[in-house]
Protein backbone atom coordinates (compact mmCIF):
# COMPACT_ATOMS: atom_id res chain seq x y z
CA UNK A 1 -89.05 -53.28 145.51
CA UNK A 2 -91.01 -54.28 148.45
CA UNK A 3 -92.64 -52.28 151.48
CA UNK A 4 -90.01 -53.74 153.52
CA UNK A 5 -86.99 -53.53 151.95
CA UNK A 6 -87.72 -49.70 150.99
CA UNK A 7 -87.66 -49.22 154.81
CA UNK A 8 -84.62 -50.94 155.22
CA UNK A 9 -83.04 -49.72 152.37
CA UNK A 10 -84.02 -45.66 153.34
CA UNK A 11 -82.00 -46.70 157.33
CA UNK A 12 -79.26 -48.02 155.35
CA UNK A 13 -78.62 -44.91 153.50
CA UNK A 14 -79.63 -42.84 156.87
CA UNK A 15 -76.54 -45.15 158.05
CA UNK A 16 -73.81 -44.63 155.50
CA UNK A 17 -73.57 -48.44 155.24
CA UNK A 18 -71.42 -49.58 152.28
CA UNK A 19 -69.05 -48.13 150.04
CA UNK A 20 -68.89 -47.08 146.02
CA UNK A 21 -70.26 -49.23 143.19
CA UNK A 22 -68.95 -50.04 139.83
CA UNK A 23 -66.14 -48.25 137.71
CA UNK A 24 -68.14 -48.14 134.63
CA UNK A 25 -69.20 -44.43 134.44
CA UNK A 26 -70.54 -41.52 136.20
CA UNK A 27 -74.40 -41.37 136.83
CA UNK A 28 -74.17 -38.29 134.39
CA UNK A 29 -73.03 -40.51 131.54
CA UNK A 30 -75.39 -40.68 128.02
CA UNK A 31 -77.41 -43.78 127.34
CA UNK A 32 -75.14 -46.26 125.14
CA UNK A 33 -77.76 -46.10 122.31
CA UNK A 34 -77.93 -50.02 122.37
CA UNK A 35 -82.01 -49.17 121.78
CA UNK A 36 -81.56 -47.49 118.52
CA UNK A 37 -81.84 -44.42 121.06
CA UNK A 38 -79.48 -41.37 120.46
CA UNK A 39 -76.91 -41.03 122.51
CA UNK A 40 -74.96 -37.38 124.29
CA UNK A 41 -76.18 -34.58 121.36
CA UNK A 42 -75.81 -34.65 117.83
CA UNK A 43 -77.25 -36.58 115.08
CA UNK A 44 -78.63 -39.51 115.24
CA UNK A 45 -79.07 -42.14 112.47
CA UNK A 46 -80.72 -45.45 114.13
CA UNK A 47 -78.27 -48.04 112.86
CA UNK A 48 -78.08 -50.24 109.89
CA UNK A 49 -79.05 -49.72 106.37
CA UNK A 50 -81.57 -48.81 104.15
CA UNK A 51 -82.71 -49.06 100.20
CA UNK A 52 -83.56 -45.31 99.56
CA UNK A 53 -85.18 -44.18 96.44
CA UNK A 54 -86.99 -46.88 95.61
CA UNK A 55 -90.68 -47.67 94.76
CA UNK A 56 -92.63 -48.25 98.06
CA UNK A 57 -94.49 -51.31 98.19
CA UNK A 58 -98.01 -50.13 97.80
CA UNK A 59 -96.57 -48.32 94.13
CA UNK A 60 -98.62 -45.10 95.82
CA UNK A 61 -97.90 -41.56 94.29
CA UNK A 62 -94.84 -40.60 96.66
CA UNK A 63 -93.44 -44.09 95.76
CA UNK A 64 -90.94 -42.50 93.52
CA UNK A 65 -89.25 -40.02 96.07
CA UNK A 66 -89.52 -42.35 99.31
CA UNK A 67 -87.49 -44.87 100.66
CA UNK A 68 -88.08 -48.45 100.91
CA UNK A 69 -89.05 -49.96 104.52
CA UNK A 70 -87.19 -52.90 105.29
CA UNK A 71 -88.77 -55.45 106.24
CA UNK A 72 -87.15 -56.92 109.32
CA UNK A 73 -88.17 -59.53 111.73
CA UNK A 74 -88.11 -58.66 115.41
CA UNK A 75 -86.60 -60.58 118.01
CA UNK A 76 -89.20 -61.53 120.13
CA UNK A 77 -87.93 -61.88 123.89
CA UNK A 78 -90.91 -63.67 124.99
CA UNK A 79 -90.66 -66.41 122.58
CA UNK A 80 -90.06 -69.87 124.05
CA UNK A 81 -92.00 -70.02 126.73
CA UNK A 82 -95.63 -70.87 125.99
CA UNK A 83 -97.19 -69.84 129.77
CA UNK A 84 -95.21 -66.36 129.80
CA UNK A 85 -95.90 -63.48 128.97
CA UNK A 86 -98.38 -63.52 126.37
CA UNK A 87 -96.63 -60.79 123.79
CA UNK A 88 -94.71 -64.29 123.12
CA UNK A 89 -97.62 -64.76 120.96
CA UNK A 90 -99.90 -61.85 120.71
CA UNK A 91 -98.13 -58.28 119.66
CA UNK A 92 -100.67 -56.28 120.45
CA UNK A 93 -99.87 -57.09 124.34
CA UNK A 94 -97.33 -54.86 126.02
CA UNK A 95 -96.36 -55.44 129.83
CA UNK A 96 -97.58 -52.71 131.97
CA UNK A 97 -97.13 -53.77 135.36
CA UNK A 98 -97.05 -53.05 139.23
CA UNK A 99 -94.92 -53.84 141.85
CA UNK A 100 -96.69 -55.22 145.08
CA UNK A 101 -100.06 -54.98 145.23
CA UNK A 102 -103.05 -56.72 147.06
CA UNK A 103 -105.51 -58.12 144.93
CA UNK A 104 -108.20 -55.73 146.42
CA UNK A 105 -106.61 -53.46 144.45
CA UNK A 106 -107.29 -55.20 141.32
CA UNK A 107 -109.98 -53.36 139.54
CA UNK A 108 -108.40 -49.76 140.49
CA UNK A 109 -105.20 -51.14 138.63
CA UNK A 110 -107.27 -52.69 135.94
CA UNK A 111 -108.65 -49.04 135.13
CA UNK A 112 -105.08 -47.58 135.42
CA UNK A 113 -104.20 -49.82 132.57
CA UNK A 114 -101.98 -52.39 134.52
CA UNK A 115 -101.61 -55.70 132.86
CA UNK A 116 -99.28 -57.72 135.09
CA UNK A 117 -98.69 -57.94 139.15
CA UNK A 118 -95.17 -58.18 139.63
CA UNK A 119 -94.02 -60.05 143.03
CA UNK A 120 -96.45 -61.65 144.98
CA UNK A 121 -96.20 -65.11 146.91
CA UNK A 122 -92.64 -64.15 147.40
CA UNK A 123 -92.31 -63.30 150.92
CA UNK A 124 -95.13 -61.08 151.30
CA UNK A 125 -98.81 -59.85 150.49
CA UNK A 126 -98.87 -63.39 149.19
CA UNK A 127 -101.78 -64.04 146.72
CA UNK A 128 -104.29 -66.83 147.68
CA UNK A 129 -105.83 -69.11 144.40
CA UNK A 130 -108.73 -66.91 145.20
CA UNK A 131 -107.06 -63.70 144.28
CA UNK A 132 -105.17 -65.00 141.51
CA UNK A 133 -109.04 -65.24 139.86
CA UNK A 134 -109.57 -61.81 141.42
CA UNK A 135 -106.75 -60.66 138.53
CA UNK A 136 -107.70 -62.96 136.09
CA UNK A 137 -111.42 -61.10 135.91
CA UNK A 138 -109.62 -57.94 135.32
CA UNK A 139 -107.34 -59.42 132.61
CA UNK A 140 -104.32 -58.74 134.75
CA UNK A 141 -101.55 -61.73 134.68
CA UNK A 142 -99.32 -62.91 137.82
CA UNK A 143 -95.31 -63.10 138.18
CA UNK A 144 -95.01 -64.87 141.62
CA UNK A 145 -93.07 -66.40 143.50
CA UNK A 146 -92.50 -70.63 143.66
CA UNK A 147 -93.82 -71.04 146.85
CA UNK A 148 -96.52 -73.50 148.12
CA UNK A 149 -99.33 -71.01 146.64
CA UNK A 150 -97.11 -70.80 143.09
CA UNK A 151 -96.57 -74.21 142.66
CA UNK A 152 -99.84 -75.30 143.32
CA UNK A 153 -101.38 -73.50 140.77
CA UNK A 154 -98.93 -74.12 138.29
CA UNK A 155 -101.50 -74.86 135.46
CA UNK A 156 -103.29 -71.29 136.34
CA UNK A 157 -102.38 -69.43 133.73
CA UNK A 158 -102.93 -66.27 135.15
CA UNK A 159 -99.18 -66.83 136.21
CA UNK A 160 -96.97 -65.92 133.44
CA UNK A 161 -93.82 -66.01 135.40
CA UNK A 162 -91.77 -66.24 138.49
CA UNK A 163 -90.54 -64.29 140.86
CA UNK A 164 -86.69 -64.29 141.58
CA UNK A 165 -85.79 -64.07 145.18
CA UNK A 166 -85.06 -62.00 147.07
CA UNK A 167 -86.03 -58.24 145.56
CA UNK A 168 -82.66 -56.48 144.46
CA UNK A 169 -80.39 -59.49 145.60
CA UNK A 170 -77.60 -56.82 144.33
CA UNK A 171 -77.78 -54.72 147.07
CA UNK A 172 -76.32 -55.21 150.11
CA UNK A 173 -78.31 -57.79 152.25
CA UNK A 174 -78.96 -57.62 156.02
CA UNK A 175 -76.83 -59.83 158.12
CA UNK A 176 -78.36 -63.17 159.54
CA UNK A 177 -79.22 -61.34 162.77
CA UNK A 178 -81.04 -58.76 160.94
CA UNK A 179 -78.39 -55.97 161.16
CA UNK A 180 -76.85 -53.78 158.60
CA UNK A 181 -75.28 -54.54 156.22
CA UNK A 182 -74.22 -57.99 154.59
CA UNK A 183 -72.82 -58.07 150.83
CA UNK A 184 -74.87 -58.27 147.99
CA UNK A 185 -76.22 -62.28 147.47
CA UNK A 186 -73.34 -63.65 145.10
CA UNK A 187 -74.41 -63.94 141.14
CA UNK A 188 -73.65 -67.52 141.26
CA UNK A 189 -76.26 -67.70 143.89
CA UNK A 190 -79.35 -66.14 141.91
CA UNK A 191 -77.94 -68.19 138.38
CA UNK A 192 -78.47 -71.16 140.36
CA UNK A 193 -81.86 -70.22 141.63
CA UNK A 194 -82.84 -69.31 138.17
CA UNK A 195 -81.80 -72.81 137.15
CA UNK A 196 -84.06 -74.39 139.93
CA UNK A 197 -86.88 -72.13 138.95
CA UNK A 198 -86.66 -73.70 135.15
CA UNK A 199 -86.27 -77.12 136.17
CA UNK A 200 -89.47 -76.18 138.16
CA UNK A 201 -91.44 -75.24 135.12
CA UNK A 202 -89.59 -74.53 131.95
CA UNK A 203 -92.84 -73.07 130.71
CA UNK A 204 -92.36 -69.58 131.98
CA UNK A 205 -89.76 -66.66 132.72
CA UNK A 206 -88.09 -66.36 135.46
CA UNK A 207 -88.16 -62.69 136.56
CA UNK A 208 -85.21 -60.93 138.19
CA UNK A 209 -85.67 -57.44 139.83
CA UNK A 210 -82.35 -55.55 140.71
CA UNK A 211 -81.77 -52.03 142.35
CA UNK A 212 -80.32 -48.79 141.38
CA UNK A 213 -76.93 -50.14 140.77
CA UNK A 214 -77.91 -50.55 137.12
CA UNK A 215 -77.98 -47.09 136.22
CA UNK A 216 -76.26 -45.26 138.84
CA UNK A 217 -72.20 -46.52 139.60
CA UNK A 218 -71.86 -44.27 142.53
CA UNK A 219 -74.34 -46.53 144.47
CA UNK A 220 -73.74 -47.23 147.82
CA UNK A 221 -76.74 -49.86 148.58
CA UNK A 222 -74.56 -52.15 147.17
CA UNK A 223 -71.88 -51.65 150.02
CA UNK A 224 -68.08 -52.34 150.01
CA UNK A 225 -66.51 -54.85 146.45
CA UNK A 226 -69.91 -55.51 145.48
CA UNK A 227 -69.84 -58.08 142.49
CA UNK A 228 -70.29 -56.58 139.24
CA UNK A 229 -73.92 -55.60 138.15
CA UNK A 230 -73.86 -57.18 134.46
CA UNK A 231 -73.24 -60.44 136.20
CA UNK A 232 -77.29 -60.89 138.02
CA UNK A 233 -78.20 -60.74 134.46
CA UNK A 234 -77.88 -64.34 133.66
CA UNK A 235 -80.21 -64.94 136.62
CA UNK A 236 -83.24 -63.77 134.86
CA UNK A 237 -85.86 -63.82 131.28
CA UNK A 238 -87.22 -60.64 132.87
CA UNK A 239 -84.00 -58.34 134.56
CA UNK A 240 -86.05 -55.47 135.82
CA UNK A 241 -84.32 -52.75 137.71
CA UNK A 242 -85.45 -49.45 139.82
CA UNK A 243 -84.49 -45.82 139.80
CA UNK A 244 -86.44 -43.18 141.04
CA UNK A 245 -84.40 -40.10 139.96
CA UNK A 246 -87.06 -37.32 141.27
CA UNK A 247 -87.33 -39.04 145.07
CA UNK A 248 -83.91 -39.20 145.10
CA UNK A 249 -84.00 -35.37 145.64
CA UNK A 250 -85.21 -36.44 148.76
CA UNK A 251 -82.40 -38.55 149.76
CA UNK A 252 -79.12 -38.66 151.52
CA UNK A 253 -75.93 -37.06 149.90
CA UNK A 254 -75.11 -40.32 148.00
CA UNK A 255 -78.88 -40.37 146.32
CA UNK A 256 -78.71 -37.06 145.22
CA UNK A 257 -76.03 -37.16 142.99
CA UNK A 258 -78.54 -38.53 140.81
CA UNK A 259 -81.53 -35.61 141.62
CA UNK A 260 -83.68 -35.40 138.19
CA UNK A 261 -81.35 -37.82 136.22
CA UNK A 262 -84.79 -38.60 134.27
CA UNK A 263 -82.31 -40.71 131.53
CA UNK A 264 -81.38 -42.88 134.29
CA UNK A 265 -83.51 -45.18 133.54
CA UNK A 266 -83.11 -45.47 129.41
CA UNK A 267 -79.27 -46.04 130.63
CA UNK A 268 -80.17 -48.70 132.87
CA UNK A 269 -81.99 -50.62 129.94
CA UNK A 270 -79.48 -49.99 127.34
CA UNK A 271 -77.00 -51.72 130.07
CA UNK A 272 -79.28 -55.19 130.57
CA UNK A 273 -79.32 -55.31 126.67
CA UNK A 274 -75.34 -54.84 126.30
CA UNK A 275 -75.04 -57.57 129.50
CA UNK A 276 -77.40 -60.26 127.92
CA UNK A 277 -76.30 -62.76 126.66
CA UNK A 278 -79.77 -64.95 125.22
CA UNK A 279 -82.04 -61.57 124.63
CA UNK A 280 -83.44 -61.23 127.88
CA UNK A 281 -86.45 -59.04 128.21
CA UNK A 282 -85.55 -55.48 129.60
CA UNK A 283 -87.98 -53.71 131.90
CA UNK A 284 -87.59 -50.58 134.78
CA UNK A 285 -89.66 -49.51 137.29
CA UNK A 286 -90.93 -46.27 136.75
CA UNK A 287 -91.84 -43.62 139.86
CA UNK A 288 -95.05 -42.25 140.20
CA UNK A 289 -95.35 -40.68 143.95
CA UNK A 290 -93.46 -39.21 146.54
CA UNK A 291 -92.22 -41.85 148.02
CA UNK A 292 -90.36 -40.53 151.67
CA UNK A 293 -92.62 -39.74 154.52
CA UNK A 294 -92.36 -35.51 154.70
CA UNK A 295 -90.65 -36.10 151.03
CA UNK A 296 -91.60 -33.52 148.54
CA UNK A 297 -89.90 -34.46 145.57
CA UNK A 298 -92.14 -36.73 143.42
CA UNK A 299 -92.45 -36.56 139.85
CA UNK A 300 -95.06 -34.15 137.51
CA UNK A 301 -97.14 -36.23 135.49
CA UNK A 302 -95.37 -34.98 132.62
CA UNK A 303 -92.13 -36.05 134.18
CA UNK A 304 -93.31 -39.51 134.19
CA UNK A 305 -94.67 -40.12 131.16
CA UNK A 306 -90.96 -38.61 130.04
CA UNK A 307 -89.22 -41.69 132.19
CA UNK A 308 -91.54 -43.76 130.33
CA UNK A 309 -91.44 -43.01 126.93
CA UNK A 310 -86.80 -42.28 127.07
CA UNK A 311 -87.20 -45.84 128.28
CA UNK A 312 -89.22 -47.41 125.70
CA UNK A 313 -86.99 -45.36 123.32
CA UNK A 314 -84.14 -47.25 124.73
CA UNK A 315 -85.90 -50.56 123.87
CA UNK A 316 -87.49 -51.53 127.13
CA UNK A 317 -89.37 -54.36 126.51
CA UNK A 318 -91.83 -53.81 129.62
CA UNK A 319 -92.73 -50.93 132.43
CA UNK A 320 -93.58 -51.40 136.06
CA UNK A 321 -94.78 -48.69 137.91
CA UNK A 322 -93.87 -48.37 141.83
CA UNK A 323 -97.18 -46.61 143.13
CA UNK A 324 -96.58 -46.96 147.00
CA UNK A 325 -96.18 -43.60 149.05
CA UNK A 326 -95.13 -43.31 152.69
CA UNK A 327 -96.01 -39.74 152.63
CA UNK A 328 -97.94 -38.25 154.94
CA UNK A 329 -98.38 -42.18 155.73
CA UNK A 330 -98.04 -45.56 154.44
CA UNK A 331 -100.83 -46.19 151.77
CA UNK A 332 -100.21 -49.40 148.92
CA UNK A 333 -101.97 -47.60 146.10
CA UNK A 334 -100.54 -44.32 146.37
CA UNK A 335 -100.92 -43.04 143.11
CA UNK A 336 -104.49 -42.92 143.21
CA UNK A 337 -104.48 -40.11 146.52
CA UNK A 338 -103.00 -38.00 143.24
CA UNK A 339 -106.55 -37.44 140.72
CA UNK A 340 -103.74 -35.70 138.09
CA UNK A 341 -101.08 -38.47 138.19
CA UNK A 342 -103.85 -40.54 138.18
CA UNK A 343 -105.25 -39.58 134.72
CA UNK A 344 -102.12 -38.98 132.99
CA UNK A 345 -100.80 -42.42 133.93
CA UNK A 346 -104.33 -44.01 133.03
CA UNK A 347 -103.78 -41.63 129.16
CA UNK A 348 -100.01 -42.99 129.08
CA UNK A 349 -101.06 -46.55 129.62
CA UNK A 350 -104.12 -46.22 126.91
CA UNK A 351 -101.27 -45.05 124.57
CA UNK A 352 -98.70 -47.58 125.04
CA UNK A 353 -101.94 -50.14 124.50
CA UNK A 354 -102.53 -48.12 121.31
CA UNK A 355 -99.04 -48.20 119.91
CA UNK A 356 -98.34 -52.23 121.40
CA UNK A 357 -98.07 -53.65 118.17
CA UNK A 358 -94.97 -51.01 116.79
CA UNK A 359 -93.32 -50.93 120.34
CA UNK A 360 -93.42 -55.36 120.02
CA UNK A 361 -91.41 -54.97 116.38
CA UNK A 362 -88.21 -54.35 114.80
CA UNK A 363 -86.52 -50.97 115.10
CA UNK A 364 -85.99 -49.75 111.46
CA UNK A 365 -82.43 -48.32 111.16
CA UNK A 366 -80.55 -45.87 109.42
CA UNK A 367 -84.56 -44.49 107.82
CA UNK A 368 -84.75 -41.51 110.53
CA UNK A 369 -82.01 -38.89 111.67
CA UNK A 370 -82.47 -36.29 114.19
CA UNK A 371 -80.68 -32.82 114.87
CA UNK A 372 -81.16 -30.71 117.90
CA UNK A 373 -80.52 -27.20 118.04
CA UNK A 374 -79.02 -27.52 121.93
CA UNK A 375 -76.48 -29.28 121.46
CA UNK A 376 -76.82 -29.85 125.92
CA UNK A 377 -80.56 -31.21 125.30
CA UNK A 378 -80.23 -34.03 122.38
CA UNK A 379 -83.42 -35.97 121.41
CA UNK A 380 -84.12 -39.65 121.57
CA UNK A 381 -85.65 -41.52 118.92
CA UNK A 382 -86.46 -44.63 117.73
CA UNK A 383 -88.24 -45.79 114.23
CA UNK A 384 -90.44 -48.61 113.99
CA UNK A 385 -92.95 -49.39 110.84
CA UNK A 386 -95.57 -50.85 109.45
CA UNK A 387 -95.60 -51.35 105.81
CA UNK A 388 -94.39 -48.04 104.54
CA UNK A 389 -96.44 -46.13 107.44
CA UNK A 390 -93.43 -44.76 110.02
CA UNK A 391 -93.39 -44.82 113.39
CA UNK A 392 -91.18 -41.95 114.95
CA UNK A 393 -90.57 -41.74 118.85
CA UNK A 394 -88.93 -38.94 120.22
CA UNK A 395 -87.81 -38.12 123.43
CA UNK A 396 -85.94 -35.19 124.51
CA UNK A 397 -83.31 -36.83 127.14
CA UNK A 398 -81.52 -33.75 128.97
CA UNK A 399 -82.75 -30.99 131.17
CA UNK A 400 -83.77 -28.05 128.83
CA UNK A 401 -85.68 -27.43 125.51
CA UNK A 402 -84.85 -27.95 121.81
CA UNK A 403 -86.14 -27.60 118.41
CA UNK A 404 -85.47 -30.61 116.79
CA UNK A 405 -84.81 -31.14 112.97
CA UNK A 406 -85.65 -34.95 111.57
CA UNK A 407 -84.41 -35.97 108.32
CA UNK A 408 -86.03 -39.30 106.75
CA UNK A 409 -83.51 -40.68 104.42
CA UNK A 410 -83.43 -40.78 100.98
CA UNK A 411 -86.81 -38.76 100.67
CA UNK A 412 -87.06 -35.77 98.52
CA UNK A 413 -90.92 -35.59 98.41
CA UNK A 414 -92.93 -33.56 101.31
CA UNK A 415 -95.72 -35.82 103.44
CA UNK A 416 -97.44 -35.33 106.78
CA UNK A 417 -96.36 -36.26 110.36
CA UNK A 418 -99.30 -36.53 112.32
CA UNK A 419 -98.59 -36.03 115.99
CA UNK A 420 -99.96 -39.46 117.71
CA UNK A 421 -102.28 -38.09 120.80
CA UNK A 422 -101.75 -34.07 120.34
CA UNK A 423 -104.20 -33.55 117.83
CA UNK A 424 -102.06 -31.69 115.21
CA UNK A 425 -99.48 -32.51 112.28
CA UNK A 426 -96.14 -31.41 111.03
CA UNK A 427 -95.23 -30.92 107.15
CA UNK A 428 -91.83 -32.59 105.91
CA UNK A 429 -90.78 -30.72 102.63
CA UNK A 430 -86.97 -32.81 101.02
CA UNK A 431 -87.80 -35.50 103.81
CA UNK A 432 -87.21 -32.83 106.93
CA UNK A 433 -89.39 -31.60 109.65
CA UNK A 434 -89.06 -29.79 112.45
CA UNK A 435 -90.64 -29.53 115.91
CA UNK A 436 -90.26 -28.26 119.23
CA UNK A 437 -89.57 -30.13 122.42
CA UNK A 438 -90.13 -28.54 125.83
CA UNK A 439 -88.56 -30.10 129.05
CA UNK A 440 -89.39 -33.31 129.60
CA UNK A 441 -91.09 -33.68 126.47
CA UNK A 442 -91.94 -36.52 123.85
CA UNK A 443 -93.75 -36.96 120.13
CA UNK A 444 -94.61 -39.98 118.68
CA UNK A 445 -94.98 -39.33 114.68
CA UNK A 446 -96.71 -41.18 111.95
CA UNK A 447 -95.80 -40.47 108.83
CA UNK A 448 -97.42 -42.68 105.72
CA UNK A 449 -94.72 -42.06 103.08
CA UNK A 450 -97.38 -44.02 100.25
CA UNK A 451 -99.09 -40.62 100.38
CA UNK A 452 -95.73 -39.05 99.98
CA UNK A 453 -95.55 -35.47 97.20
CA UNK A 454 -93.06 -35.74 94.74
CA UNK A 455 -91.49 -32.57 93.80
């Protein structure tokens, strides 16, 4: 979202301007699980099917008390377009953007582990040919805008995709004279621009970033009989969307209903999955400040990388990171006045880098269940593999702690989970293991079931 329209957006709300959203659920409401993500408490099997008890492909010890992987081939949502994104042909590239920024920023982001610039040349802080090279140096790619600057370097391809206009086109929109508050622009509107954009260059996505509406019903940016969210989807390759459930503490009554909603944003994504209809890319845009002037509800670092990970979980397919703060006063890289946010982002980036090439493959279903022992504070996973080495993500996705049970199915034998990035593992004796999760927290395990004991 841009600096403007966060300005505009925070008198709108100061206003009362608009009425209630959708009808489609409360804020409160569990992720749908589309992700291969748990849903509201339980167990949780990821979907599908699975040959258990068979010999595992490398015919290792454990082979005879394991189950087989299978071998399934992901849906890349990059594919097709061979000057986007370039996880549409390398796997070991995962999109860590951010939203805004001037190209004098460009090495800080580098070092922060940012990838991609997300909306430039589209309205303002427009990047120059100059400062598209300025990215390109740090290995950071461009979604822009098709504007003079964007068309002209069409063959650049630093620019990996373009930039829907306007930001959030399904909130409500300022009236010609500038005044609060005009209806959201019309879907029909931003399907049509999409179509321009292709006919433009069908060599890239076309990016679409939407507003809170996504995850959160109750919204009233959108104003009065705002046109249903699932129908901007169309509109976009890319359908980003924002929430920022710790700043919303700081907002009006309406904002927050939705105070420390962290799953907000794995709901969101499961929601652009369920409303695409040619397997659209999913991305959110994750908060890392306090964003209000004389706000003083930002997220912890460990917060954060929670918002992350539930998303990814959920089967995001890209993060952006909104690092502006207005607080004590306007600064564009905001993140970096915070030397603690700073470092755990830079450590959460490294780690997504790290763990690109599971996150860009197939969830595995049905292998991996999970159990929580508060039934108000369920836990999150998703399974990914390579070869007969697991992959378990696990988020917990309510306020509150948990010790959670995992079950790996159709294992008898006991193995190792080694805890990806903490430094410590967890025995599985019959195919179970347990571990604790404190608030807001998440484990990634790796468990190689070749090396598997037989009992």
């Amino acid at each position: 979202m841009s600096h403007a329209s966060r300005l505009v957006l925070t008198g709108l709300l100061a206003t009362g301007c608009g009425g209630a959203g959708g009808t489609s659920g409360g804020p409160g409401g569990a992720p749908a699980g589309t992700g291969g993500a748990t849903a509201a408490g339980g167990t949780k099997a990821t979907g599908g099917g699975v040959a258990s008890g068979g010999r595992g492909a490398s015919g290792g010890a454990g082979a005879a008390c394991v189950p087989t992987v299978p071998a399934i081939a992901w849906k890349n949502p990059y594919a097709g377009w061979p000057r986007g994104i370039p996880t549409a042909t390398d796997p070991t590239f995962f999109p860590i953007a951010v939203w805004l920024q001037g190209s004098w920023h460009a090495t800080e982001m580098g070092q922060l582990g940012i990838n991609v610039y997300v909306g430039n040349n589209a309205g303002t802080d427009a990047l120059a040919k100059s400062d598209l090279a300025a990215l390109k140096a740090q290995g950071i790619y461009a979604i822009v805008g098709q504007d003079s600057v964007g068309l002209a370097n069409v063959d650049d391809p630093t620019i990996v995709g373009w930039w829907a206009s306007p930001d959030e086109p399904d909130n409500a929109q300022d009236k010609a004279d500038g005044t609060c508050c005009g209806p959201p622009v019309a879907p029909s509107a931003m399907v049509a621009e999409y179509q321009a954009d292709q006919a433009a260059d069908p060599t890239r996505p076309v990016y679409v970033g939407l507003g809170q509406g996504v995850a959160y019903d109750g919204w009233e940016g959108r104003g009065s009989n705002a046109p249903a969210e699932s129908g901007y989807t169309p509109a976009g390759d890319i359908v980003d969307f924002d929430i920022y459930p710790y700043n919303n503490c700081d907002g009006d009554k309406n904002e927050m209903a939705t105070c420390g909603q962290f799953w907000l944003n794995a709901l969101g994504i499961d929601r652009i999955h369920q409303w695409s209809s040619r397997g659209q890319a999913a991305w959110t845009d994750i908060e890392t400040t306090t964003i209000a002037a004389g706000g003083t509800h930002g997220p912890t670092p460990q917060q954060t990388r929670s918002e992350v990970w539930l998303s990814l979980i959920h089967g995001a397919n890209g993060i952006a990171y909104f690092v502006d703060t207005w607080n004590p006063s306007f600064r564009e890289d905001g993140i970096f006045a915070d030397a603690t946010m700073t470092a755990a982002v830079t450590a959460l980036n490294k780690q997504i880098e790290m763990l690109a090439p599971q996150l860009n493959s197939a969830d595995i279903p049905d292998l991996v269940a999970v159990t929580s022992s508060n039934s108000a504070a369920p836990v999150d996973l998703m399974v990914k593999a390579k070869g007969q080495t697991l992959f378990v993500f696990a988020a917990i996705a309510r306020p509150g702690t948990a010790t959670a049970t995992f079950t790996v199915a159709g294992m008898t034998g006991g193995a190792t989970a080694t805890v990806i990035g903490e430094n410590r593992t967890v025995s599985l004796s019959g195919g179970k293991f347990a571990d604790g999760f404190a608030a807001s927290d998440v484990h990634v395990y790796q468990i190689d079931l070749t090396a598997a004991a037989c009992p």
